[in-house]
C-alpha atoms as a PDB file:
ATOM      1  CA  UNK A   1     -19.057 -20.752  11.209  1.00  0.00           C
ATOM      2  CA  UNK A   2     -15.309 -19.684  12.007  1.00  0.00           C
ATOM      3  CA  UNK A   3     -14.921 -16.817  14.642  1.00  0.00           C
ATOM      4  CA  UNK A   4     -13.127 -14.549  12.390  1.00  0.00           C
ATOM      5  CA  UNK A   5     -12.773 -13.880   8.648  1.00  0.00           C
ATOM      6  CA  UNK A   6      -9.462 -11.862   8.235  1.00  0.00           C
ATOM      7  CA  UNK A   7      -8.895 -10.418   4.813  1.00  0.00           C
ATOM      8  CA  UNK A   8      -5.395  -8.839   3.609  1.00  0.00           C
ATOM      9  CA  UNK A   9      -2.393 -10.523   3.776  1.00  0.00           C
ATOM     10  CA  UNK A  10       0.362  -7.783   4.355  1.00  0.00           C
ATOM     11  CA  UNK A  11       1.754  -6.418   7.778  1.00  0.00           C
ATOM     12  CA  UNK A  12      -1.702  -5.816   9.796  1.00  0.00           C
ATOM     13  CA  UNK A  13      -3.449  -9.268   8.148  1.00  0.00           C
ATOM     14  CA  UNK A  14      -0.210 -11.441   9.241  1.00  0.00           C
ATOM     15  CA  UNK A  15      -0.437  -9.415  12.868  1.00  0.00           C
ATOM     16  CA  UNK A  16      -4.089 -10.372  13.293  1.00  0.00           C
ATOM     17  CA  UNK A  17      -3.488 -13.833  12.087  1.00  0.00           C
ATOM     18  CA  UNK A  18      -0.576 -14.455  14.342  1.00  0.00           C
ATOM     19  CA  UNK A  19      -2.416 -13.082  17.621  1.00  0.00           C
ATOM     20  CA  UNK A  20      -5.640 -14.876  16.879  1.00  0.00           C
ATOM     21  CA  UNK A  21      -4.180 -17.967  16.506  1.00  0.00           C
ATOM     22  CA  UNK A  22      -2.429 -17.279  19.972  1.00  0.00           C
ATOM     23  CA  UNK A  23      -5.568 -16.145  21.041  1.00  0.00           C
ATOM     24  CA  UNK A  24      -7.158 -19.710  19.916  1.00  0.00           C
ATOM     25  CA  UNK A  25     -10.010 -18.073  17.590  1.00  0.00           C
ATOM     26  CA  UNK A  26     -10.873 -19.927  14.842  1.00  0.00           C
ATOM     27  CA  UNK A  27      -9.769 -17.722  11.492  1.00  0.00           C
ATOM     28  CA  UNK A  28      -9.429 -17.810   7.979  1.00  0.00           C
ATOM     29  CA  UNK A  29      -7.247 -15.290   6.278  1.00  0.00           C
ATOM     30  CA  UNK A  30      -8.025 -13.932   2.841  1.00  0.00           C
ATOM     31  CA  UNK A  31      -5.039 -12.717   0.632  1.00  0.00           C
ATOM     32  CA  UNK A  32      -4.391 -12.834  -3.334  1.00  0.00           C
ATOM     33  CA  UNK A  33      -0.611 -12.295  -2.092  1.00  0.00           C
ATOM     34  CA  UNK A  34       1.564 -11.608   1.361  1.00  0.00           C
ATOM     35  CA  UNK A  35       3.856  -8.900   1.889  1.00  0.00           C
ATOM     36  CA  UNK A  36       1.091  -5.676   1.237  1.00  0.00           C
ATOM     37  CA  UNK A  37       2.444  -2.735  -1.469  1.00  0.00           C
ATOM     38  CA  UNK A  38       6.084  -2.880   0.199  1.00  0.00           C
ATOM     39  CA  UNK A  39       6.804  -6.024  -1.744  1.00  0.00           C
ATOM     40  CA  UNK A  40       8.343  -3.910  -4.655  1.00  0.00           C
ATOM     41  CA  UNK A  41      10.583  -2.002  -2.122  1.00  0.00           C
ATOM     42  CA  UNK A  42      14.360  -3.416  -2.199  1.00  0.00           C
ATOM     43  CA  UNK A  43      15.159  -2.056   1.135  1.00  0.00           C
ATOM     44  CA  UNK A  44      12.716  -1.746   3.966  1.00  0.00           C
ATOM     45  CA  UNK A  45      14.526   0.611   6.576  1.00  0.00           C
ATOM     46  CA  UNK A  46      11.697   1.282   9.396  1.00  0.00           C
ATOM     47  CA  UNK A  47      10.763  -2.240  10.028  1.00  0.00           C
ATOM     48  CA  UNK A  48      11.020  -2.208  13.618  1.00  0.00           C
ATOM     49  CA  UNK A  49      13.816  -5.079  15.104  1.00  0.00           C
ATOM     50  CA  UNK A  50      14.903  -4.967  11.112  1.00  0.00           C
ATOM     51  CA  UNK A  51      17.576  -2.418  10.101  1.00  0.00           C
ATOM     52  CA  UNK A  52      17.125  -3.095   6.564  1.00  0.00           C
ATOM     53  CA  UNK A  53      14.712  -5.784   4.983  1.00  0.00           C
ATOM     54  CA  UNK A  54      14.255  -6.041   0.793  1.00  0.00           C
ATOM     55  CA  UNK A  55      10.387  -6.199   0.026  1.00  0.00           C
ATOM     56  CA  UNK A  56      10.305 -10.126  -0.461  1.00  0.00           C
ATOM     57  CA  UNK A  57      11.879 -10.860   2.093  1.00  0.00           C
ATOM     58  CA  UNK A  58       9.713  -9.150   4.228  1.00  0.00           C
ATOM     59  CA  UNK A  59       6.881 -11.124   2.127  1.00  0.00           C
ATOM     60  CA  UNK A  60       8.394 -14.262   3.415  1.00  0.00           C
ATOM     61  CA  UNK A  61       9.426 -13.130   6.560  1.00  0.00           C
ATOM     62  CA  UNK A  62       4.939 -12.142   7.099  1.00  0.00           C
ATOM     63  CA  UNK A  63       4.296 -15.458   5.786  1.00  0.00           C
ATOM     64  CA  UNK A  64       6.228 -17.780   7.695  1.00  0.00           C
ATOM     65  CA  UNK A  65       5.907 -16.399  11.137  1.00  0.00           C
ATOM     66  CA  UNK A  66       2.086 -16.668  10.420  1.00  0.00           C
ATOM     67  CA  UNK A  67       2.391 -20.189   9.144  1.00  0.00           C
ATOM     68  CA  UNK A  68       4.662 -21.069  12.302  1.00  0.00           C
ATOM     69  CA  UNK A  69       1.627 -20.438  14.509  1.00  0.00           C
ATOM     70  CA  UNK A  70      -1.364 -21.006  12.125  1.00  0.00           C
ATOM     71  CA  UNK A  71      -1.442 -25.040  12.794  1.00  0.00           C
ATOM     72  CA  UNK A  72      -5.355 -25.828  12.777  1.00  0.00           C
ATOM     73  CA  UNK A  73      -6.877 -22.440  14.124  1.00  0.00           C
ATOM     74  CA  UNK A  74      -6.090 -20.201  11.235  1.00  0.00           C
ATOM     75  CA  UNK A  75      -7.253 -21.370   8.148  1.00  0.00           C
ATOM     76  CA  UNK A  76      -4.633 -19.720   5.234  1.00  0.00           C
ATOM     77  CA  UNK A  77      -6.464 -18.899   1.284  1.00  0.00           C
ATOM     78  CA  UNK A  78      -3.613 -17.699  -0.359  1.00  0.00           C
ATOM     79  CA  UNK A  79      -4.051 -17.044  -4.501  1.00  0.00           C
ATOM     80  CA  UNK A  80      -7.443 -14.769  -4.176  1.00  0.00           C
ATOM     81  CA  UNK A  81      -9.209 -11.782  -3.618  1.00  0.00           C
ATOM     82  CA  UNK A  82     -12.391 -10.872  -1.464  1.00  0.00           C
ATOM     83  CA  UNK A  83     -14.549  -9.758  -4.149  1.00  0.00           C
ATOM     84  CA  UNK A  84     -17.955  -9.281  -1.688  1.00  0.00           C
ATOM     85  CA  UNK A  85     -18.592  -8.967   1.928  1.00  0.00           C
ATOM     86  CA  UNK A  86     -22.094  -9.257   3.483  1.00  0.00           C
ATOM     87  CA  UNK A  87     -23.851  -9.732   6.443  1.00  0.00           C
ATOM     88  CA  UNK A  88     -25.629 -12.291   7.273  1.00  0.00           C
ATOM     89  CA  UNK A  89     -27.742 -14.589  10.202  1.00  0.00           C
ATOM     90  CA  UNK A  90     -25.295 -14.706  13.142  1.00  0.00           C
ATOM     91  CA  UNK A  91     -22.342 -13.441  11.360  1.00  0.00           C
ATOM     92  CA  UNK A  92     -20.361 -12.204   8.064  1.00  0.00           C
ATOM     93  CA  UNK A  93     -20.005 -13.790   4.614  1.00  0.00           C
ATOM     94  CA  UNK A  94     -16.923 -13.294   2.396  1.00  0.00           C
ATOM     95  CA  UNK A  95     -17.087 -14.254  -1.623  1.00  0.00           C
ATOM     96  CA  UNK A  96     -13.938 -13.966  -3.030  1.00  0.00           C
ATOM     97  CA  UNK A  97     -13.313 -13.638  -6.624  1.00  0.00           C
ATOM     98  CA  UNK A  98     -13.078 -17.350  -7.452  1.00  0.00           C
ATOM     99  CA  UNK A  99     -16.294 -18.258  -6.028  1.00  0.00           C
ATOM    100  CA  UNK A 100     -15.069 -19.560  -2.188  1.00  0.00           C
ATOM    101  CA  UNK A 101     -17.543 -18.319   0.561  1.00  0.00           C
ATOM    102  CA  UNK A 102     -16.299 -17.951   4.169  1.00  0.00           C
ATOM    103  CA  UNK A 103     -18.555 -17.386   7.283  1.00  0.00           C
ATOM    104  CA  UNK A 104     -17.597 -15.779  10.239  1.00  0.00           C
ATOM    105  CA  UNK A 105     -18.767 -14.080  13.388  1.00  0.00           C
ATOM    106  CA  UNK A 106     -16.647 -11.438  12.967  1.00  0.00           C
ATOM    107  CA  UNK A 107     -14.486  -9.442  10.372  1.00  0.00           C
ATOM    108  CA  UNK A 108     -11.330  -7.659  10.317  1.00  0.00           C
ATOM    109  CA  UNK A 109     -10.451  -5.828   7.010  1.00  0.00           C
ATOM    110  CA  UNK A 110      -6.804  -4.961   6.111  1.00  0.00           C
ATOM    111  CA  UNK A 111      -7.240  -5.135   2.750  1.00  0.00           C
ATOM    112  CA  UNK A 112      -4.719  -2.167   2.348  1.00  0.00           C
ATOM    113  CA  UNK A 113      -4.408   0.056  -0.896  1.00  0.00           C
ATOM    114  CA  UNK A 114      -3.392   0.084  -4.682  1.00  0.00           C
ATOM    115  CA  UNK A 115      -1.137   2.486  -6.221  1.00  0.00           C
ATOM    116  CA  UNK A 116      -3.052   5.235  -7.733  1.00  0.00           C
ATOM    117  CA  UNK A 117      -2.448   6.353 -11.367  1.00  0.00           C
ATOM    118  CA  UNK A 118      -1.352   9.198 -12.658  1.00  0.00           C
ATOM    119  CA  UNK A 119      -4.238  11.139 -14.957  1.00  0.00           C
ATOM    120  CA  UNK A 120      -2.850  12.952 -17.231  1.00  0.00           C
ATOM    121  CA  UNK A 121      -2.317  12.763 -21.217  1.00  0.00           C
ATOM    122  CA  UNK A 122      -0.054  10.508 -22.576  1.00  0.00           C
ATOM    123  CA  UNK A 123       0.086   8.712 -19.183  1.00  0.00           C
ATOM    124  CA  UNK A 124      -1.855   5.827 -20.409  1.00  0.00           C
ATOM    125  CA  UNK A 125      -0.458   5.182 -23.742  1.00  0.00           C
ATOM    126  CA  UNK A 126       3.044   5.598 -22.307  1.00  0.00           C
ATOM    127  CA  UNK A 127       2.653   3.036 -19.338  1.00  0.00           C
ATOM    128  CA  UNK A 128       4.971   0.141 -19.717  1.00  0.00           C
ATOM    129  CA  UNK A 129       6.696   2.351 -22.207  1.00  0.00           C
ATOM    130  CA  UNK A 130       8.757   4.733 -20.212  1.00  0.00           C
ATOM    131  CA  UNK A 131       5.931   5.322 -17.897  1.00  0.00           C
ATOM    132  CA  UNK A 132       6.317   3.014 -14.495  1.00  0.00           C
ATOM    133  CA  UNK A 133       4.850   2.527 -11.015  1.00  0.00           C
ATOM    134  CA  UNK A 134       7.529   0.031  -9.960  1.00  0.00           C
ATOM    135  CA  UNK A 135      10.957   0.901  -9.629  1.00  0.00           C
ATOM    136  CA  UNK A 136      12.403  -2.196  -7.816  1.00  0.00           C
ATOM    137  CA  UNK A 137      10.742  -3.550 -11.000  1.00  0.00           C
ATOM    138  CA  UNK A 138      11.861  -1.407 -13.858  1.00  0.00           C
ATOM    139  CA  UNK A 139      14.395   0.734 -13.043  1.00  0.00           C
ATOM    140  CA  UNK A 140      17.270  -0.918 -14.140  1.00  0.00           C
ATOM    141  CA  UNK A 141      16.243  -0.853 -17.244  1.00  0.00           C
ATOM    142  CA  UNK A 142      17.209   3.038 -17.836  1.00  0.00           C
ATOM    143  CA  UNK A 143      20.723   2.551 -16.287  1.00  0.00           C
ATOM    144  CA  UNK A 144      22.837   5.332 -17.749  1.00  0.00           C
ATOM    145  CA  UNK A 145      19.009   7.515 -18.730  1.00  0.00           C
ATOM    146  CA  UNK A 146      17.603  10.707 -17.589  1.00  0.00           C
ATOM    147  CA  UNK A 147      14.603   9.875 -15.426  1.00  0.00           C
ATOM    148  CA  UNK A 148      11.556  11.629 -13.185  1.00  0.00           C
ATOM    149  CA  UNK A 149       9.817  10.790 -10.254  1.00  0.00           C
ATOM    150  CA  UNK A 150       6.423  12.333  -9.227  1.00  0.00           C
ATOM    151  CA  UNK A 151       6.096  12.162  -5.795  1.00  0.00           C
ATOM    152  CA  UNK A 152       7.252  13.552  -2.976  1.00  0.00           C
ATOM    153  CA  UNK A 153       6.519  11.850  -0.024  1.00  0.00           C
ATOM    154  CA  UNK A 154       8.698   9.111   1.310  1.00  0.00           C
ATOM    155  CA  UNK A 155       7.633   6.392  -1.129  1.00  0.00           C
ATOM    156  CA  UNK A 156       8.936   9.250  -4.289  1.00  0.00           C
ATOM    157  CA  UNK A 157      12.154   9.999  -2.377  1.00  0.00           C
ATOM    158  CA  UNK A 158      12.884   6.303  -1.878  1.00  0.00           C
ATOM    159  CA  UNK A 159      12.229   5.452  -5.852  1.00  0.00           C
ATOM    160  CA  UNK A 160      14.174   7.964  -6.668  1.00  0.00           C
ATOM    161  CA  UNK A 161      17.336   6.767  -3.744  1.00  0.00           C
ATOM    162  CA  UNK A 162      17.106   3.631  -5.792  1.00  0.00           C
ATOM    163  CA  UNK A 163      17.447   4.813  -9.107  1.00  0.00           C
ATOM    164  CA  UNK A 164      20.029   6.994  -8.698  1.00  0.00           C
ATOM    165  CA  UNK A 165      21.989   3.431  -8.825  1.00  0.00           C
ATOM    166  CA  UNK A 166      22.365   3.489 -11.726  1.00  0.00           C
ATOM    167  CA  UNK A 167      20.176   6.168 -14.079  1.00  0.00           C
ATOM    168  CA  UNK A 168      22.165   9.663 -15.492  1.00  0.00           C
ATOM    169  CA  UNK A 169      19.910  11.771 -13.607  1.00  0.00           C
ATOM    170  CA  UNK A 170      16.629  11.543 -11.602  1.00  0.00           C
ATOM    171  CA  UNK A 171      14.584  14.195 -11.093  1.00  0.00           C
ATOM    172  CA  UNK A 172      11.650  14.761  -8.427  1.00  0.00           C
ATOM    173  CA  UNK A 173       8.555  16.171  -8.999  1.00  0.00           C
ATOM    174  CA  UNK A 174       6.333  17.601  -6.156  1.00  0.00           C
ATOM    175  CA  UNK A 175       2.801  19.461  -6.343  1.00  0.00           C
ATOM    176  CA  UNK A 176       3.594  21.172  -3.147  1.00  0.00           C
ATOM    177  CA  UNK A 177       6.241  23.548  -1.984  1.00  0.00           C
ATOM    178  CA  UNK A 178       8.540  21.426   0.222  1.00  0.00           C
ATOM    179  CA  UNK A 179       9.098  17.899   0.212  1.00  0.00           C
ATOM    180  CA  UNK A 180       6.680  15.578   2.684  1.00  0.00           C
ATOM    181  CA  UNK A 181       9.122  12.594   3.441  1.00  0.00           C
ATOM    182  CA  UNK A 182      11.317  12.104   6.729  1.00  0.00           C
ATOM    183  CA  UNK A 183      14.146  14.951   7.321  1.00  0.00           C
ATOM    184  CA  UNK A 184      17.058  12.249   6.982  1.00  0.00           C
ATOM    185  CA  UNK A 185      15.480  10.570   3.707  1.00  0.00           C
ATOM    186  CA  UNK A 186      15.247  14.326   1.909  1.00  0.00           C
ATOM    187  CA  UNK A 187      18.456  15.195   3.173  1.00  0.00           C
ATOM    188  CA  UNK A 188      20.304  12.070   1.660  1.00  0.00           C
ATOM    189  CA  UNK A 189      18.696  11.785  -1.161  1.00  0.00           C
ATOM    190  CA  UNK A 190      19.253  15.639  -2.230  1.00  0.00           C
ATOM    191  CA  UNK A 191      22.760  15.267  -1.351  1.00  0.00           C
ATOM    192  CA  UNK A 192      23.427  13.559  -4.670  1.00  0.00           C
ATOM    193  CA  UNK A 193      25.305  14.997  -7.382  1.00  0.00           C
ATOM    194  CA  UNK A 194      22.355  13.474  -9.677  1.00  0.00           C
ATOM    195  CA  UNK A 195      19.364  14.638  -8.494  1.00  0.00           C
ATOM    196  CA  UNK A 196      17.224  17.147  -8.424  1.00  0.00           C
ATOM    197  CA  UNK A 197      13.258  18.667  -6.464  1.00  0.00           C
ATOM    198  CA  UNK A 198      11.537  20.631  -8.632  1.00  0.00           C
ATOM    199  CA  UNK A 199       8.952  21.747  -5.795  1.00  0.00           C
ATOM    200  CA  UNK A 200       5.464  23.293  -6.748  1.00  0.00           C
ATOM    201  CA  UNK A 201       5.012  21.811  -9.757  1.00  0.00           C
ATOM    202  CA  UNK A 202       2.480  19.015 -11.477  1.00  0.00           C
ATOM    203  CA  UNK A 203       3.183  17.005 -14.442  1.00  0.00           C
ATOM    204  CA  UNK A 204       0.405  17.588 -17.129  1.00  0.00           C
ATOM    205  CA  UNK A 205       1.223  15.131 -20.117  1.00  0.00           C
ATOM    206  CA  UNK A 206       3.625  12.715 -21.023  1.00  0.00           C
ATOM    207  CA  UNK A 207       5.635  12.754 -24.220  1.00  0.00           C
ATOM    208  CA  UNK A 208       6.770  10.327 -26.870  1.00  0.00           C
ATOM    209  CA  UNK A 209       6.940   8.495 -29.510  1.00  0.00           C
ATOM    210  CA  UNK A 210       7.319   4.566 -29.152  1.00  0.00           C
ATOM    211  CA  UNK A 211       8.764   5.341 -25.747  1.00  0.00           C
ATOM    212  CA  UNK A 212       8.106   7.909 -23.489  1.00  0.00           C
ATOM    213  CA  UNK A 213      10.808  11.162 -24.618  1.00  0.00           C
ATOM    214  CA  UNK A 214       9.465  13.540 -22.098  1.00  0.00           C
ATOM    215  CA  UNK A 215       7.791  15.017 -19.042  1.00  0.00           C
ATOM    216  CA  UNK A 216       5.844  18.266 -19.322  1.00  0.00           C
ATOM    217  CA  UNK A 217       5.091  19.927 -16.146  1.00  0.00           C
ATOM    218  CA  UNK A 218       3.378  23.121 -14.969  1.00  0.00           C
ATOM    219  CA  UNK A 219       4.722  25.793 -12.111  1.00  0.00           C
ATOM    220  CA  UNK A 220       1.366  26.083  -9.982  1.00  0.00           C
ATOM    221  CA  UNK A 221       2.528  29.078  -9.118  1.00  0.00           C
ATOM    222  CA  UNK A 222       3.524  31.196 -12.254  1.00  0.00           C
ATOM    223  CA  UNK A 223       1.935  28.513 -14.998  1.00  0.00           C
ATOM    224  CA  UNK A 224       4.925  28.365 -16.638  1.00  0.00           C
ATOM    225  CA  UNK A 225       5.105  24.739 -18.302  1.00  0.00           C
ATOM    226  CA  UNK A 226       8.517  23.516 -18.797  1.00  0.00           C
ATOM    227  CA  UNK A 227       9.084  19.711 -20.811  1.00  0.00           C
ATOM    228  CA  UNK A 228      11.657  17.662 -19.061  1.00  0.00           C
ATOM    229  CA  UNK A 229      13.681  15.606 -21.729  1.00  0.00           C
ATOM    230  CA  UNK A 230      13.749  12.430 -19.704  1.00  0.00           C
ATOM    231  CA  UNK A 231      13.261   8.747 -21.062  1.00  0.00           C
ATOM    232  CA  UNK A 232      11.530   7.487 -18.113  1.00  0.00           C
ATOM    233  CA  UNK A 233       8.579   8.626 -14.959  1.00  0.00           C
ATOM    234  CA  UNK A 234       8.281   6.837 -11.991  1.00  0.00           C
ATOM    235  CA  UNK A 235       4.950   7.418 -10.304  1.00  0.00           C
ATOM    236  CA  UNK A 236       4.605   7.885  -6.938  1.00  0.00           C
ATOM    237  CA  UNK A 237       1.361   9.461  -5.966  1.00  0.00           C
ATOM    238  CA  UNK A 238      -0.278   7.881  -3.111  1.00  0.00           C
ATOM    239  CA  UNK A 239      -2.784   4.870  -2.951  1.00  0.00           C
ATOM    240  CA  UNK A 240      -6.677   3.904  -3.191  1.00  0.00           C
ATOM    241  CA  UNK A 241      -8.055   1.691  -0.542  1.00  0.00           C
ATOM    242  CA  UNK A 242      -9.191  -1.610  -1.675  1.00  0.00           C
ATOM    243  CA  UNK A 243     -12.346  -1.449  -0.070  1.00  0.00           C
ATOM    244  CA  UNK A 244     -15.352  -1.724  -3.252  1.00  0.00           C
ATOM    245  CA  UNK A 245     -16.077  -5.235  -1.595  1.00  0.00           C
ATOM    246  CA  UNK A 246     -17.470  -3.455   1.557  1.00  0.00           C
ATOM    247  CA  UNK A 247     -19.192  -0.667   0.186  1.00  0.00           C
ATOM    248  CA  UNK A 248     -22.536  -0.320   1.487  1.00  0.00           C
ATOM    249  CA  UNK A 249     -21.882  -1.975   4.263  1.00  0.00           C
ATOM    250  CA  UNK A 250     -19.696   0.116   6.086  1.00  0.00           C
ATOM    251  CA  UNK A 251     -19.156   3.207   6.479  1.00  0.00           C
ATOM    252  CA  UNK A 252     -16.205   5.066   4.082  1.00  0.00           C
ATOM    253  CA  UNK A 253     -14.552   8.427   4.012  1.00  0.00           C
ATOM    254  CA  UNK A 254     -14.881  10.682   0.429  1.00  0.00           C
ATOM    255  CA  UNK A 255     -11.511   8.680  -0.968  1.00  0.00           C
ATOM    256  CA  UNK A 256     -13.151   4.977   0.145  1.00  0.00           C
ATOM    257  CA  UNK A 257     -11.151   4.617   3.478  1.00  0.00           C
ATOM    258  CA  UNK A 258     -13.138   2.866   5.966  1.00  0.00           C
ATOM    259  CA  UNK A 259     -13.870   4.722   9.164  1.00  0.00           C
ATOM    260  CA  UNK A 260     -12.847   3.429  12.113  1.00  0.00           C
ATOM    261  CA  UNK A 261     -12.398   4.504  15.652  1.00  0.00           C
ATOM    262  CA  UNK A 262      -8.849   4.303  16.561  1.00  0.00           C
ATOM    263  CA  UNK A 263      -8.988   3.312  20.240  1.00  0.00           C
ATOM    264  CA  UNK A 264     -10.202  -0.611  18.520  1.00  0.00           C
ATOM    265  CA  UNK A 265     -10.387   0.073  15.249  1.00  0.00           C
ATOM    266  CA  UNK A 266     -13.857  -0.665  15.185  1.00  0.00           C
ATOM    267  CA  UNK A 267     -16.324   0.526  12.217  1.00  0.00           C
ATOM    268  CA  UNK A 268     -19.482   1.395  11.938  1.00  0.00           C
ATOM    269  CA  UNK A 269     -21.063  -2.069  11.668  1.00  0.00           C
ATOM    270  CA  UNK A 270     -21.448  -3.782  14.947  1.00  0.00           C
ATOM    271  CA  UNK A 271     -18.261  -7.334  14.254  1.00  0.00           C
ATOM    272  CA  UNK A 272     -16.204  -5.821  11.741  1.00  0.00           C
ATOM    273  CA  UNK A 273     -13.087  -4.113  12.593  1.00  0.00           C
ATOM    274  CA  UNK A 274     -10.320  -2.922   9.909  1.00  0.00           C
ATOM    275  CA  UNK A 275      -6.317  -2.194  10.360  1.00  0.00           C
ATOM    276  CA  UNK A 276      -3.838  -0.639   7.963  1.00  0.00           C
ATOM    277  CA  UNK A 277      -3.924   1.084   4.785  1.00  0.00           C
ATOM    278  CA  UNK A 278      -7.309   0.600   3.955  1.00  0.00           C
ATOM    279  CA  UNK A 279      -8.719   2.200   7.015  1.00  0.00           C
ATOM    280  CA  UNK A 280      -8.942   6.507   7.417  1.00  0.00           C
ATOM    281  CA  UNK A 281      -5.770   5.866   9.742  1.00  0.00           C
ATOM    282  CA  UNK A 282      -3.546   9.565  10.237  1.00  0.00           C
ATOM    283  CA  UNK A 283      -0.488   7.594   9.037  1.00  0.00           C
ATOM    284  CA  UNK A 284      -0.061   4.529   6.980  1.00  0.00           C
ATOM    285  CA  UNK A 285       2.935   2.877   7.955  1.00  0.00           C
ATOM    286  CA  UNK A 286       3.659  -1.100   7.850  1.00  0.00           C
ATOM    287  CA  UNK A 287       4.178  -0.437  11.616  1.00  0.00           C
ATOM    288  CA  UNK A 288       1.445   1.281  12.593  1.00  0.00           C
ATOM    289  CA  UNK A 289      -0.674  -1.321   9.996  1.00  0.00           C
ATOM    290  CA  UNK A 290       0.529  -3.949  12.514  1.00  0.00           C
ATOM    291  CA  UNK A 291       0.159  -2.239  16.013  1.00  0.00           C
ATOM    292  CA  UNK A 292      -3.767  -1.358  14.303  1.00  0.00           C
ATOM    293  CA  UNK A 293      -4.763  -4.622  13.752  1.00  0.00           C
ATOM    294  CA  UNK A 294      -3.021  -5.945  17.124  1.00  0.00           C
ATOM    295  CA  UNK A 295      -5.194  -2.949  19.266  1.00  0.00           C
ATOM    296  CA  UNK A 296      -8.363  -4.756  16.728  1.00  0.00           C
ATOM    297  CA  UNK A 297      -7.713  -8.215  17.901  1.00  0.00           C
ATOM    298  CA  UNK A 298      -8.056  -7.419  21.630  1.00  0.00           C
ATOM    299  CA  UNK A 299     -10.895  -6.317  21.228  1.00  0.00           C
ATOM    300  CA  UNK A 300     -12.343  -8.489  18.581  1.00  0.00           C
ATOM    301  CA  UNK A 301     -11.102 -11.257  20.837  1.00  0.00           C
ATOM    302  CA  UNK A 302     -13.096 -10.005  24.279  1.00  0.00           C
ATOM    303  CA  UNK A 303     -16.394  -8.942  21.559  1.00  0.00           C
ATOM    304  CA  UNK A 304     -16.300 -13.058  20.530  1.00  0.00           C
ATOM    305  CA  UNK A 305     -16.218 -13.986  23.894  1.00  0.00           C
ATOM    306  CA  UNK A 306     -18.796 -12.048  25.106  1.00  0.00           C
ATOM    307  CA  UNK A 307     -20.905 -13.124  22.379  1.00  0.00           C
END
């Protein structure tokens, strides 16, 4: 039985697996991927010590500095998911969705999040069609096109900074009545000839044909629904915490966050902790992920100790 069963491989997994293997406690960390959900992002501007860092190469970046340290205290599983998490004597048991079982004293979860979908009609026929939640991924692909982004929080003002590269027009969509990003992000991105906020306002089906020919929102306010004749929508609407695998076992906010308290990042079961996106943290940053899961591995390191 190892010390410590880490699971998530994006900034707060990497930060826990770098200090415990500084810290000497034997680890295995858990990851289908590296890098977390900023992977897609082709230029990372808050990475503290980085002024600018694309999305892979922050992936790579994660990776080797925890491989650099790793040597024979922290055991890497790279390819897989947790798919269960369960107590049991002495320690923890992880299951992940090709069968491997890991066994730990302790646990720390920074599994992060998933983009969430957009629910509305048309939204699932259209995906893949005009319909995208990637725009490092797709959004060349409507150079010279009239496009929308729902979202606006930083993640929907930095889709729609990228595509105005290269699409006709990009315009933002935002349920609320002023934009929730940083002050220098809005003001930069508004600043473009090509773009436009539509504030208050919800998108309630998408339109087409073979491809998506349309956006049809609704003024929250007034009700007045207006169709936006666009050929692509970026979505950018938040995340779900990856977190079914631990259901039941610890405790979880009403949107499947897990609870922690944020002096240690403890949760309620006595030798699991959890960091990062996945957690019922204020503010999920790839910073804060990392300074999370650092504060967890103090204290997960004294708690093994004293054990």
């Amino acid at each position: 039985m190892k010390d410590l069963i880490i699971i998530g491989g994006g900034p707060a997994g990497v930060a826990a697996g770098v200090y415990a293997a500084r810290k000497r406690l034997s680890s295995v960390l858990i990851t289908e991927e590296f890098g977390g959900q900023s992977i897609v992002s082709e230029g990372i501007e808050n990475w503290i010590g980085t002024p600018v860092i694309s999305g892979e190469d922050l992936k790579k970046s994660l990776k080797k500095h925890l491989e650099t340290y790793a040597g024979d205290v922290v055991s890497i599983h790279e390819g897989s998911n947790v798919a269960m998490l369960e107590k049991i004597a002495g320690g923890f048991r992880a299951v992940t969705a090709k069968g491997d079982a890991f066994d730990a004293k302790a646990v720390l979860i920074a599994s992060g999040a998933s983009r969430r979908k957009l629910q509305v009609p048309g939204a699932e026929t259209f995906e893949h069609k005009g319909l995208t939640y990637c725009a490092s991924c797709d959004g060349p692909l409507f150079s010279g096109m009239d496009v929308a982004v729902v979202g606006g929080g930083n993640a929907g003002l930095e889709t729609a900074a990228q595509l105005l590269a290269y699409a006709k027009s990009v315009t933002l969509i935002h349920r609320h009545g002023e934009l929730k990003g940083d002050a220098i992000t809005i003001e930069k991105v508004l600043a473009h000839p090509n773009m436009k906020a539509i504030c208050n306002s919800e998108p309630i089906e998408i339109k087409g044909e073979k491809f998506v020919t349309g956006l049809v929102i609704k003024e929250r306010t007034t009700g007045v629904e207006t169709t936006l004749p666009v050929s692509g929508v970026f979505v950018e609407i938040g995340v779900m915490p990856s977190t079914s695998f631990a259901a039941g076992l610890v405790d979880l906010d009403p949107v499947g966050r897990i609870v922690t308290d944020p002096k240690n990042q403890h949760t309620s079961v006595e030798g699991i902790w959890a960091a990062g996106d996945c957690t019922d943290e204020l503010y999920h940053q790839n910073n804060i992920a990392a300074g999370d899961a650092v504060k967890a591995l103090e204290d997960i390191y004294l708690w093994v100790k004293m054990q």
